[in-house]
C-alpha atoms as a PDB file:
ATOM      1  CA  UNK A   1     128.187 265.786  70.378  1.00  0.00           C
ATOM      2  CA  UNK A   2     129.170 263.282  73.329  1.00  0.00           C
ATOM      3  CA  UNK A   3     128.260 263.116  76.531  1.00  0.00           C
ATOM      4  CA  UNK A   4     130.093 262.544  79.552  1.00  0.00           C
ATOM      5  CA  UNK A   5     130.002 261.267  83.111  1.00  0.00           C
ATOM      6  CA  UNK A   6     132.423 262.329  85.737  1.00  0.00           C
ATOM      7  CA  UNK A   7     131.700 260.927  89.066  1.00  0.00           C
ATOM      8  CA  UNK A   8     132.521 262.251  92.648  1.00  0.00           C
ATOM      9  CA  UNK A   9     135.036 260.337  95.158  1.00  0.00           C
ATOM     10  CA  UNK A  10     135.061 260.687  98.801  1.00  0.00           C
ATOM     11  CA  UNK A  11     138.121 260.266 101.140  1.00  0.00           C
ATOM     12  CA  UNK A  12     137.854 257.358 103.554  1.00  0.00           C
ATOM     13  CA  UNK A  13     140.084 258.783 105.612  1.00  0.00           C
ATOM     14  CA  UNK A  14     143.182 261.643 104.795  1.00  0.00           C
ATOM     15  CA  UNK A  15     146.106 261.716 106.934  1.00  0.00           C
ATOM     16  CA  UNK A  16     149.057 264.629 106.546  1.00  0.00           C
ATOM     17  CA  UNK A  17     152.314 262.380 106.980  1.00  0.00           C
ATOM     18  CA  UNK A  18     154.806 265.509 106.393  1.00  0.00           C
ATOM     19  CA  UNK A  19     155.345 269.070 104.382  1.00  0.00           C
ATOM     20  CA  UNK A  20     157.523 268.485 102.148  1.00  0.00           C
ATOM     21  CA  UNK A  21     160.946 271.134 100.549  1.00  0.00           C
ATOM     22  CA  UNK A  22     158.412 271.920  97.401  1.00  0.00           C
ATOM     23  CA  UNK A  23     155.514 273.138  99.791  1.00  0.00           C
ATOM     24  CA  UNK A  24     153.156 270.553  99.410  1.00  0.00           C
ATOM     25  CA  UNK A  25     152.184 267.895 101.826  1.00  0.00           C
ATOM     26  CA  UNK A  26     152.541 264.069 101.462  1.00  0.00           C
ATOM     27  CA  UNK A  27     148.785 262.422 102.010  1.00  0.00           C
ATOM     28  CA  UNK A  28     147.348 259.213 102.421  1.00  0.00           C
ATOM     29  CA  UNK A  29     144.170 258.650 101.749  1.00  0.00           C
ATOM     30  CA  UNK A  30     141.524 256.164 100.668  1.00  0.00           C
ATOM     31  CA  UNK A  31     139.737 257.272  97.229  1.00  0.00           C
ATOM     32  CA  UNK A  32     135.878 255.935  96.928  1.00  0.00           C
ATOM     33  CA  UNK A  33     134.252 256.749  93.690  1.00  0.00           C
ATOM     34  CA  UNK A  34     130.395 257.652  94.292  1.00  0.00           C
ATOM     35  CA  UNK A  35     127.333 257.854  92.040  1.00  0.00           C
ATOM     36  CA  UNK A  36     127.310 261.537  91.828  1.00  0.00           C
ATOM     37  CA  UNK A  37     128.100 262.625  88.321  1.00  0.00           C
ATOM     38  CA  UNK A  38     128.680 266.282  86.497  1.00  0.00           C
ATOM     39  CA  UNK A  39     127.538 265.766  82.687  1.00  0.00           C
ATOM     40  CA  UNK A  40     129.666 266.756  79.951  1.00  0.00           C
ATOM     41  CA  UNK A  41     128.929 267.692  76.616  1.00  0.00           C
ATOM     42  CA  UNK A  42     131.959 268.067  74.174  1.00  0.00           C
ATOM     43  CA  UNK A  43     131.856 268.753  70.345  1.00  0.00           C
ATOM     44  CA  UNK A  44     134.870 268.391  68.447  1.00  0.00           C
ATOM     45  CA  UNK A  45     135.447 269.426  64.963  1.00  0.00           C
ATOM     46  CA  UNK A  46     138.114 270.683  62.327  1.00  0.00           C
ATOM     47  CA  UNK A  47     139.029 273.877  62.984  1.00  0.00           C
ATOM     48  CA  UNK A  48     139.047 276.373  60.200  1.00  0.00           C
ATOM     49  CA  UNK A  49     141.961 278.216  61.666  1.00  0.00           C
ATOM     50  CA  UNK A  50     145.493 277.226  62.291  1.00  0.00           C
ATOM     51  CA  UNK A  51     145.440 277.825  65.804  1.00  0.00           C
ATOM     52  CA  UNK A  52     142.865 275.367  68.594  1.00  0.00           C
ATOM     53  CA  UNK A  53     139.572 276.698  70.079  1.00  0.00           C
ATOM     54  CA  UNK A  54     138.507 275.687  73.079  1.00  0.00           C
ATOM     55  CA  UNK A  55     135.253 276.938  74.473  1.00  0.00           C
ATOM     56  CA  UNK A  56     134.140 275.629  78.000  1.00  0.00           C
ATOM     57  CA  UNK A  57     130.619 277.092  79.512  1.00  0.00           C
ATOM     58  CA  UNK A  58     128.716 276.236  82.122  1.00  0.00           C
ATOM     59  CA  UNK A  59     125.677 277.381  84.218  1.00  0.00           C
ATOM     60  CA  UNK A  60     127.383 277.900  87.577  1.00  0.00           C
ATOM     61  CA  UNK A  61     128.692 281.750  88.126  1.00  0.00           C
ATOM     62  CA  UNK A  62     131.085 280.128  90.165  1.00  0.00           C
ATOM     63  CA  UNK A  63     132.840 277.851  87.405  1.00  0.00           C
ATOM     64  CA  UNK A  64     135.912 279.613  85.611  1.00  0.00           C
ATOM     65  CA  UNK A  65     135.610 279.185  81.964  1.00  0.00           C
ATOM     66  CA  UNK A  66     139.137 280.494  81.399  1.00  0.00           C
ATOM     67  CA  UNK A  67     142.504 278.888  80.927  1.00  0.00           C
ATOM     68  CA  UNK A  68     141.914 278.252  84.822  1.00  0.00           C
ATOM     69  CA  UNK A  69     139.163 275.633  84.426  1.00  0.00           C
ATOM     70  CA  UNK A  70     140.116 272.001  84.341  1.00  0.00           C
ATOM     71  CA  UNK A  71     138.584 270.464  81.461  1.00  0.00           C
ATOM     72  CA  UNK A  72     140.766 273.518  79.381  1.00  0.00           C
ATOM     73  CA  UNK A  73     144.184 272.294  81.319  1.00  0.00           C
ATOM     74  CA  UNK A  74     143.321 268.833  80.141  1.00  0.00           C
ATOM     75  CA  UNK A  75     142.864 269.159  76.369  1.00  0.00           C
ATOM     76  CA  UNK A  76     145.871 271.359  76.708  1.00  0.00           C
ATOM     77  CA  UNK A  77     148.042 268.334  78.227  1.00  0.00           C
ATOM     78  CA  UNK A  78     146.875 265.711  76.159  1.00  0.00           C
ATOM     79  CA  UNK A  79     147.745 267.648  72.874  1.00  0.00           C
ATOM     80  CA  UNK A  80     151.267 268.604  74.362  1.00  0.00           C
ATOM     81  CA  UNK A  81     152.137 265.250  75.589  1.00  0.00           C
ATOM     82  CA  UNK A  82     150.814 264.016  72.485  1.00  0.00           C
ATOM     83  CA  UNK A  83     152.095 266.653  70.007  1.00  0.00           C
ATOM     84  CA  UNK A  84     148.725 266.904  68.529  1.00  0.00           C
ATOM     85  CA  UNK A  85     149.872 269.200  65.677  1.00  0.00           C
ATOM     86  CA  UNK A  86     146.125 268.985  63.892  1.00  0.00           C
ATOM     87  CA  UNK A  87     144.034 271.835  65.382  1.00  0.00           C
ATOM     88  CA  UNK A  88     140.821 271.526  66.267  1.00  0.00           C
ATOM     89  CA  UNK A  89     137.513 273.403  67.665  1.00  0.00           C
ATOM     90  CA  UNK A  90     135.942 272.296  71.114  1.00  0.00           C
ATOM     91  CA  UNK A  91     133.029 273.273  72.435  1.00  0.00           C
ATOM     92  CA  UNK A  92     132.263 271.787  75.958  1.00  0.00           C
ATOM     93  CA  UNK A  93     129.147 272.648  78.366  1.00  0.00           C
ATOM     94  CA  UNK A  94     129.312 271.307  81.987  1.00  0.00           C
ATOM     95  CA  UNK A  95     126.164 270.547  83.677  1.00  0.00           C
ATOM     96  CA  UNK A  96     127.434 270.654  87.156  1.00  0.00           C
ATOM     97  CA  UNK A  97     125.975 268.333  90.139  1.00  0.00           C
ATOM     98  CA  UNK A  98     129.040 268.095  91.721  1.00  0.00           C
ATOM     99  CA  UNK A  99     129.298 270.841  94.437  1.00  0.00           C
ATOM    100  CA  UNK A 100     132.228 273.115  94.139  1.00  0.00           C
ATOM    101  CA  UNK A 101     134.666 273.540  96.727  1.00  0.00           C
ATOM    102  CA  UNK A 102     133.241 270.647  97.997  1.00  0.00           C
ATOM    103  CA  UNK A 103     136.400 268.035  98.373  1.00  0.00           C
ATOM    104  CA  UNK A 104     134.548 265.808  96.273  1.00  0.00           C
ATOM    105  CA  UNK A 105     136.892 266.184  93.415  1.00  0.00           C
ATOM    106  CA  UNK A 106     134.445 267.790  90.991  1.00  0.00           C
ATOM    107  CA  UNK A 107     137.313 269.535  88.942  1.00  0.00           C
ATOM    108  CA  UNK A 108     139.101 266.554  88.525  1.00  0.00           C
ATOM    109  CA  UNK A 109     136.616 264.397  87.446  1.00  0.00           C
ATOM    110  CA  UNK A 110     135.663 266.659  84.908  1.00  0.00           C
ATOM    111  CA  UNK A 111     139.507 267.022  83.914  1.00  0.00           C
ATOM    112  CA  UNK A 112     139.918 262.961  83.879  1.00  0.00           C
ATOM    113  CA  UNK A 113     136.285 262.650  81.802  1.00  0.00           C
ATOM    114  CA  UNK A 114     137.832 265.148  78.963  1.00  0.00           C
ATOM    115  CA  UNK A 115     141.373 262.839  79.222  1.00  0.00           C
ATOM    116  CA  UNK A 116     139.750 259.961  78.894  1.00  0.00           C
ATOM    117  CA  UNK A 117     137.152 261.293  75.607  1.00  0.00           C
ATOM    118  CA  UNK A 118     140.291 262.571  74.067  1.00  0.00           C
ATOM    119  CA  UNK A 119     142.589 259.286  74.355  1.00  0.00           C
ATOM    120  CA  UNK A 120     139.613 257.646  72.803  1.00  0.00           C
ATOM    121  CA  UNK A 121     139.106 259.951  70.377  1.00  0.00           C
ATOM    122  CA  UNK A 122     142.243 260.044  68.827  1.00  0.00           C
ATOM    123  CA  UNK A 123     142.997 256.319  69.311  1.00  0.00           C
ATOM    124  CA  UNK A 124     145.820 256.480  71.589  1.00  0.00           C
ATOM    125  CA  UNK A 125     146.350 253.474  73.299  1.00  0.00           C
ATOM    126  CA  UNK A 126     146.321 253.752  76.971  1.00  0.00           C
ATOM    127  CA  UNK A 127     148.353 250.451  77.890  1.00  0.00           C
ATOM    128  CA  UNK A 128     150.969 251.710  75.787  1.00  0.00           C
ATOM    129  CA  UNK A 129     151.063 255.113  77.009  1.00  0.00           C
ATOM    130  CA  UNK A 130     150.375 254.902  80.335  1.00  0.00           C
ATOM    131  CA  UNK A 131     153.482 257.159  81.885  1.00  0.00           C
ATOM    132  CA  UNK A 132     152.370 260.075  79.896  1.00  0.00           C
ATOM    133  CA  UNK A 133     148.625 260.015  79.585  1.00  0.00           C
ATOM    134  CA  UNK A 134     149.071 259.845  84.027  1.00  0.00           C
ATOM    135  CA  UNK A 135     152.121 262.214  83.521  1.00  0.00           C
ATOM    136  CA  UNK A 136     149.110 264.357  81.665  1.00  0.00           C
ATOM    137  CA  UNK A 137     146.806 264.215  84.547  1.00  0.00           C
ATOM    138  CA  UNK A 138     149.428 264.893  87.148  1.00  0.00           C
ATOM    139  CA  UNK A 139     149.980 268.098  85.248  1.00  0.00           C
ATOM    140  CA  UNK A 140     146.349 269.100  86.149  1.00  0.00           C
ATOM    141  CA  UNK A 141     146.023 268.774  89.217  1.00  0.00           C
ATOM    142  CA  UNK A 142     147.377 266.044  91.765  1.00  0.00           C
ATOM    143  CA  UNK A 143     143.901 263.549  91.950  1.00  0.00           C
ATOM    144  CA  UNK A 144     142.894 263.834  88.648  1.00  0.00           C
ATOM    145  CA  UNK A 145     144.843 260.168  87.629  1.00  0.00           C
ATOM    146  CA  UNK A 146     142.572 258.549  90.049  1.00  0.00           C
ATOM    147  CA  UNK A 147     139.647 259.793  87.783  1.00  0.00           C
ATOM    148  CA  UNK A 148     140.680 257.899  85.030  1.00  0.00           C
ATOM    149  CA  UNK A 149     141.043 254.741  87.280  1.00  0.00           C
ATOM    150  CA  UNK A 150     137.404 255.182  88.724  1.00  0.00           C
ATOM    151  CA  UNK A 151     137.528 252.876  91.356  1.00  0.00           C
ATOM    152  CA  UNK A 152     138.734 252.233  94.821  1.00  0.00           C
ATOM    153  CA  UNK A 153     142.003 253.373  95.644  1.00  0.00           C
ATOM    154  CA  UNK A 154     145.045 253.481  98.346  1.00  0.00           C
ATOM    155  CA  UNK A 155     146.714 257.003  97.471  1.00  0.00           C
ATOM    156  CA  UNK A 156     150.027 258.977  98.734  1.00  0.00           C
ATOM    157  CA  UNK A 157     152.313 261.512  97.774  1.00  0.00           C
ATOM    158  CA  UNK A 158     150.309 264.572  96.998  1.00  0.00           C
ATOM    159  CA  UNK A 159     147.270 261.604  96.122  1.00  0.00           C
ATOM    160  CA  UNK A 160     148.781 261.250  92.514  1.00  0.00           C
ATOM    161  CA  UNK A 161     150.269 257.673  93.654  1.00  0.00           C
ATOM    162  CA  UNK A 162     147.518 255.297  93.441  1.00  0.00           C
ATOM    163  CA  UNK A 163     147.048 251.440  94.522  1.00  0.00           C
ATOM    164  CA  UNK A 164     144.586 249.853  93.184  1.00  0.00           C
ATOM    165  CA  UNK A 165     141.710 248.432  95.852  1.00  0.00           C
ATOM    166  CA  UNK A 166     139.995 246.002  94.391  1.00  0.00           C
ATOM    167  CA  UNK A 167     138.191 244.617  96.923  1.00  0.00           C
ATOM    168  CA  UNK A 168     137.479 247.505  99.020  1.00  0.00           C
ATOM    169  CA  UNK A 169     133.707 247.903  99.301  1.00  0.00           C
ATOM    170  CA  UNK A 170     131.753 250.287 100.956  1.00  0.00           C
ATOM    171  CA  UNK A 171     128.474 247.953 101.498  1.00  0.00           C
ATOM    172  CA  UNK A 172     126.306 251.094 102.783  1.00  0.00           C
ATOM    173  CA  UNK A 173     124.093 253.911 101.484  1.00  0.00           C
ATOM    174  CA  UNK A 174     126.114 257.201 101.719  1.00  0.00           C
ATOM    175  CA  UNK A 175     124.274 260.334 102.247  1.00  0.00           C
ATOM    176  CA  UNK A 176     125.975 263.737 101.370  1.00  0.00           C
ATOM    177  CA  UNK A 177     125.869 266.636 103.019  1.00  0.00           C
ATOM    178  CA  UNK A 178     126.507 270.250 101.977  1.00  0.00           C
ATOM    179  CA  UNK A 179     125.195 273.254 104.331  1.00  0.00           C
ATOM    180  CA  UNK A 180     126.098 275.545 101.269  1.00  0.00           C
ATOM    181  CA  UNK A 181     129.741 276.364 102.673  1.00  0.00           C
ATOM    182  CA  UNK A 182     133.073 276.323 100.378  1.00  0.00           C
ATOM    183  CA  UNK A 183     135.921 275.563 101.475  1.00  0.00           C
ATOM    184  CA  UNK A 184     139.460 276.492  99.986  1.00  0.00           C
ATOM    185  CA  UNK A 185     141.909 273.509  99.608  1.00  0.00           C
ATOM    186  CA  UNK A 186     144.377 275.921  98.949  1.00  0.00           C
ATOM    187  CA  UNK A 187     143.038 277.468 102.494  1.00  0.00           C
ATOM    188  CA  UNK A 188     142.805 274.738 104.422  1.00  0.00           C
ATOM    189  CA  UNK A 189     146.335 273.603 103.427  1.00  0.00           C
ATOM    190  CA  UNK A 190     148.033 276.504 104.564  1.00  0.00           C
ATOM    191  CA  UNK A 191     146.264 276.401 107.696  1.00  0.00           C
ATOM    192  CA  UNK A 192     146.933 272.826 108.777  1.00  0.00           C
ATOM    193  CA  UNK A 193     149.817 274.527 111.720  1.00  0.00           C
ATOM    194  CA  UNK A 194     152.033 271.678 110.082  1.00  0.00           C
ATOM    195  CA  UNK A 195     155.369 271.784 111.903  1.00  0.00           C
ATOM    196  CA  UNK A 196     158.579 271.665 109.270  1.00  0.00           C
ATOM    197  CA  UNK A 197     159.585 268.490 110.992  1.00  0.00           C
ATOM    198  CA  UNK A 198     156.582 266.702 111.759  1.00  0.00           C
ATOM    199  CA  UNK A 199     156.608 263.304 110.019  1.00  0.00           C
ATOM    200  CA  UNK A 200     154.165 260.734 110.662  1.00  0.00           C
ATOM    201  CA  UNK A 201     153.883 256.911 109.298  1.00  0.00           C
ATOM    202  CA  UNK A 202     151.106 255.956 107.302  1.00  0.00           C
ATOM    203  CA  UNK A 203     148.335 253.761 108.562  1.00  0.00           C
ATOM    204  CA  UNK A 204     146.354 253.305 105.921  1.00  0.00           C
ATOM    205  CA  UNK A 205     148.224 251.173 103.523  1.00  0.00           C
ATOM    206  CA  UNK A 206     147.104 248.064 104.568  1.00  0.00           C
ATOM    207  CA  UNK A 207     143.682 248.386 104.778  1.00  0.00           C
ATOM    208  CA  UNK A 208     141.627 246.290 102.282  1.00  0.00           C
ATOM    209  CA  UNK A 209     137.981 246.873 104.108  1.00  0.00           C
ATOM    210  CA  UNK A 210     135.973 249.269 105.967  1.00  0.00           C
ATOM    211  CA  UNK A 211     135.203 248.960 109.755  1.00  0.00           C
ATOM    212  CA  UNK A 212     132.979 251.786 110.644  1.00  0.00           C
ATOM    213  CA  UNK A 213     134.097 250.990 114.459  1.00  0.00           C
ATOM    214  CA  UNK A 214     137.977 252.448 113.586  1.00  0.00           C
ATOM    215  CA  UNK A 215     136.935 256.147 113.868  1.00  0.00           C
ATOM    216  CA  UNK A 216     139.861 257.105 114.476  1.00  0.00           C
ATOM    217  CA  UNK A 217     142.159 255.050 111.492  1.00  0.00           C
ATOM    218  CA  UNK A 218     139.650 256.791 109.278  1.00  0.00           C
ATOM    219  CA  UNK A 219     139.953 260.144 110.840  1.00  0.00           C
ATOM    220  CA  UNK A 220     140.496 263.120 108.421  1.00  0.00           C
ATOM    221  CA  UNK A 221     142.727 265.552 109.545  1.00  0.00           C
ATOM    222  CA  UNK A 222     141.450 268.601 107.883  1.00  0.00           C
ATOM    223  CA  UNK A 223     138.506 268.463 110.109  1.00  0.00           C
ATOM    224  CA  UNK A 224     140.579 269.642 113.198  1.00  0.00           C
ATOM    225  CA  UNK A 225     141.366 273.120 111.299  1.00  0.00           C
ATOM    226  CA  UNK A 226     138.009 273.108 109.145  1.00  0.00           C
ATOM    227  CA  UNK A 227     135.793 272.762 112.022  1.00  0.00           C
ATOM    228  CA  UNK A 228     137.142 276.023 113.744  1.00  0.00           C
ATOM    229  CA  UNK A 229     136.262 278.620 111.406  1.00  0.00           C
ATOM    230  CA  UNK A 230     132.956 276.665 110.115  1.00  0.00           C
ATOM    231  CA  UNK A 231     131.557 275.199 112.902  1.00  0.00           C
ATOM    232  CA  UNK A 232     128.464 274.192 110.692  1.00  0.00           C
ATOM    233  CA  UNK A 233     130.229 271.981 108.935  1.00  0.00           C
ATOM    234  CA  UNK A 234     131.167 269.950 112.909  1.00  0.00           C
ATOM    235  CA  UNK A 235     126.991 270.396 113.266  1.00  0.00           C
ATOM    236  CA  UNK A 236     126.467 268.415 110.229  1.00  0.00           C
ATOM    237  CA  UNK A 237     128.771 265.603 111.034  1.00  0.00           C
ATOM    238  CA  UNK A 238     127.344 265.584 114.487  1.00  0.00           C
ATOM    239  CA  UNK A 239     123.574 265.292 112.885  1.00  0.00           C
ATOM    240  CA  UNK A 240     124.486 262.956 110.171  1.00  0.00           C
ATOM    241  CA  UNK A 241     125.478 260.984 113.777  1.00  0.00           C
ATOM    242  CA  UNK A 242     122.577 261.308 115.844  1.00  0.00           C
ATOM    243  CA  UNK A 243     120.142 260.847 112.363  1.00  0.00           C
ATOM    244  CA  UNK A 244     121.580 257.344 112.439  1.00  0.00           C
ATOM    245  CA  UNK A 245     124.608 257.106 110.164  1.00  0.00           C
ATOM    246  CA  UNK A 246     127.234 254.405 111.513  1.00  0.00           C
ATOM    247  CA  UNK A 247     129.909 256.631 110.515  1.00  0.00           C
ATOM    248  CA  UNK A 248     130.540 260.418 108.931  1.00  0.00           C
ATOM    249  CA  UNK A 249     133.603 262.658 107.945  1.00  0.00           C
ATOM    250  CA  UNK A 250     134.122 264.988 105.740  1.00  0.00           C
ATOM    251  CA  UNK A 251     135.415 264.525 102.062  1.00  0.00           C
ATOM    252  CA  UNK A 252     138.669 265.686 101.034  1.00  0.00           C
ATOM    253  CA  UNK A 253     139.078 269.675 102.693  1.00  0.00           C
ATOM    254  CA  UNK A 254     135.701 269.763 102.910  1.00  0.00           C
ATOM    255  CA  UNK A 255     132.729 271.163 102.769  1.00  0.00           C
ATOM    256  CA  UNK A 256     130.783 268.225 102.013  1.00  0.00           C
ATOM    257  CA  UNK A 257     130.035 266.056 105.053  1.00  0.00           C
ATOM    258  CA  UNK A 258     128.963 262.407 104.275  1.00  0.00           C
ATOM    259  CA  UNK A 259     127.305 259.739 106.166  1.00  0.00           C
ATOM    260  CA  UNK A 260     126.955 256.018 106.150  1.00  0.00           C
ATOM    261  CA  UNK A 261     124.098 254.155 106.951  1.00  0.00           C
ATOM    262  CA  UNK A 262     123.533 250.130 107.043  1.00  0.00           C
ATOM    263  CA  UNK A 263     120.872 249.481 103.862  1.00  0.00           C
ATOM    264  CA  UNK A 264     118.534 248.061 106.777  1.00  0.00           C
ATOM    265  CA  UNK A 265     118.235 251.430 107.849  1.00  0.00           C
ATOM    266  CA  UNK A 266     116.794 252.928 104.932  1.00  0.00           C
ATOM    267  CA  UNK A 267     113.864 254.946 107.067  1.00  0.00           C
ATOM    268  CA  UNK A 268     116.830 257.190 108.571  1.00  0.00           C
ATOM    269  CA  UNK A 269     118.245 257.674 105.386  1.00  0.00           C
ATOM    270  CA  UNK A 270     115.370 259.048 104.126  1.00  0.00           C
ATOM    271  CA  UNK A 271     114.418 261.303 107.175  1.00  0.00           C
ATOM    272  CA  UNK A 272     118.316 262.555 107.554  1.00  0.00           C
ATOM    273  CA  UNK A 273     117.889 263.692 103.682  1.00  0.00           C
ATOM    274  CA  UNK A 274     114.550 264.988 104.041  1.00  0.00           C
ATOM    275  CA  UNK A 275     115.623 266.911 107.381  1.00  0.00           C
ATOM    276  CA  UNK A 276     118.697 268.230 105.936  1.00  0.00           C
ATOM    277  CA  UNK A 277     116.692 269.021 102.423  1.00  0.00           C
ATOM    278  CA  UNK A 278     114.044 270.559 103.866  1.00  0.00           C
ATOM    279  CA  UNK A 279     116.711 273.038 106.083  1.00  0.00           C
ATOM    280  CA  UNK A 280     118.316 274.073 102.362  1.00  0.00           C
ATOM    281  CA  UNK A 281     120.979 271.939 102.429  1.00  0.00           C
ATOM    282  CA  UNK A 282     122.019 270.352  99.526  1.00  0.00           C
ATOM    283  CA  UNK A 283     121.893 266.733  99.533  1.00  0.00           C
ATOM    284  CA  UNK A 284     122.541 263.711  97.641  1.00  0.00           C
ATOM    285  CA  UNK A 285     121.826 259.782  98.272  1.00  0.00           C
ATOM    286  CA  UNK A 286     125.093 258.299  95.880  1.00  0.00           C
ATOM    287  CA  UNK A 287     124.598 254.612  96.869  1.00  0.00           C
END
């Protein structure tokens, strides 16, 4: 038995440059790993069969634990990019801290964790393969080859293009926020009113540090269509505001709303999570 740590990213920033023919939107987007982890315990052995067993559970209702769930996509692309032809019994359990629907990439990280276990475990060198273990990813879903980066990182196309950030530092504490809403990416995209033709250049590319000042370069678009049918999630931000934070969006297409606060301001940080706690929100201090 292994266990596992899949960490959460916010977006610093998200911008929707264009739709493009396939349906999908071209992003860009700042990915910021943060110290909220799922746990992940996997089991593999020999199968006795001639056919693979995979066997994901979990204690959240809301989890699928079918062919739908991530960390089942991901064994399922390693062995085919990999021609695995050895079969083999897995037995995963995901502890989940990681809010769901949350745009905090829970899914994904969990999907990248299992990629990265099974590269390991059957001694395929990344280096060497890079093009199809990120090929593999890609094949789950579209940010789940940032998760096997794990750090900071410039991101366009559908988010599956990454640039590496390595001195891109977020030097506050961050304070999520969750007023128990989910939001549906799928949703959200569909309801961005995105005009066919509507193109707009990227701004974020050559940013290599934060200013919490440039509200506006770091503005998330899916707030503008978010906000209107769950004006909570607006409130939040607004609190997170007034409670002190220098700056707060919300992640990905929501429904976590984070907030940053200077680490000389630790006695707000404390009373905006207490405040928000103590309401039944859920809440997390990832710095």
């Amino acid at each position: 038995m292994m266990i596992l740590k899949a960490p959460a990213k916010i977006n610093i920033g998200l911008r929707i440059l264009n739709k493009r023919e396939d349906g999908f939107h071209n992003i860009e987007t700042i990915f910021y790993p943060v110290r909220l982890f799922d746990e992940i315990n996997i089991h593999i052995s020999k199968s006795a069969t001639d056919a693979n067993s995979i066997i994901v559970k979990t204690e959240k209702q809301t989890v699928p634990l079918s062919r739908n769930n991530t960390c089942f996509k991901a064994v399922e692309a390693v062995f085919k990019a990999f021609r695995i032809r050895e079969t083999y019994r897995m037995e995963i359990f995901l502890t989940k801290h990681i809010p769901v629907g949350g745009g905090l990439g829970g899914g994904s990280s969990d999907a990248g964790a299992i990629i990265r276990y099974l590269l390991k475990y059957f001694n395929i060198n990344l280096s060497e393969n890079r093009e199809k273990v990120m090929n593999s990813a890609l094949e789950v879903g579209s940010d789940v080859p940032f998760f096997l980066i794990q750090k900071p990182c410039y991101a366009t196309g559908k988010g599956e293009k990454l640039h590496l950030l390595n001195n891109f530092i977020l030097d506050y504490d961050i304070l999520l926020v969750n007023p128990n809403q989910h939001v549906s990416t799928k949703w959200a995209y569909e309801n961005l009113y995105f005009k066919e033709k509507d193109t707009f250049e990227p701004v974020l590319s050559g940013v290599n540090a934060f200013n919490p000042v440039d509200k506006e370069l770091f503005r998330n678009d899916f707030e503008k269509v978010v906000f209107r049918k769950y004006p909570l999630l607006q409130n939040t931000k607004e609190s997170l505001l007034n409670k002190g934070a220098v700056f707060s969006s919300m992640s990905g297409s929501g429904a976590v709303i984070y907030g940053l606060f200077n680490k000389s301001d630790k006695d707000k940080l404390i009373s905006a999570r207490d405040e928000f706690k103590k309401a039944g929100n859920f809440t997390a201090i990832v710095s």
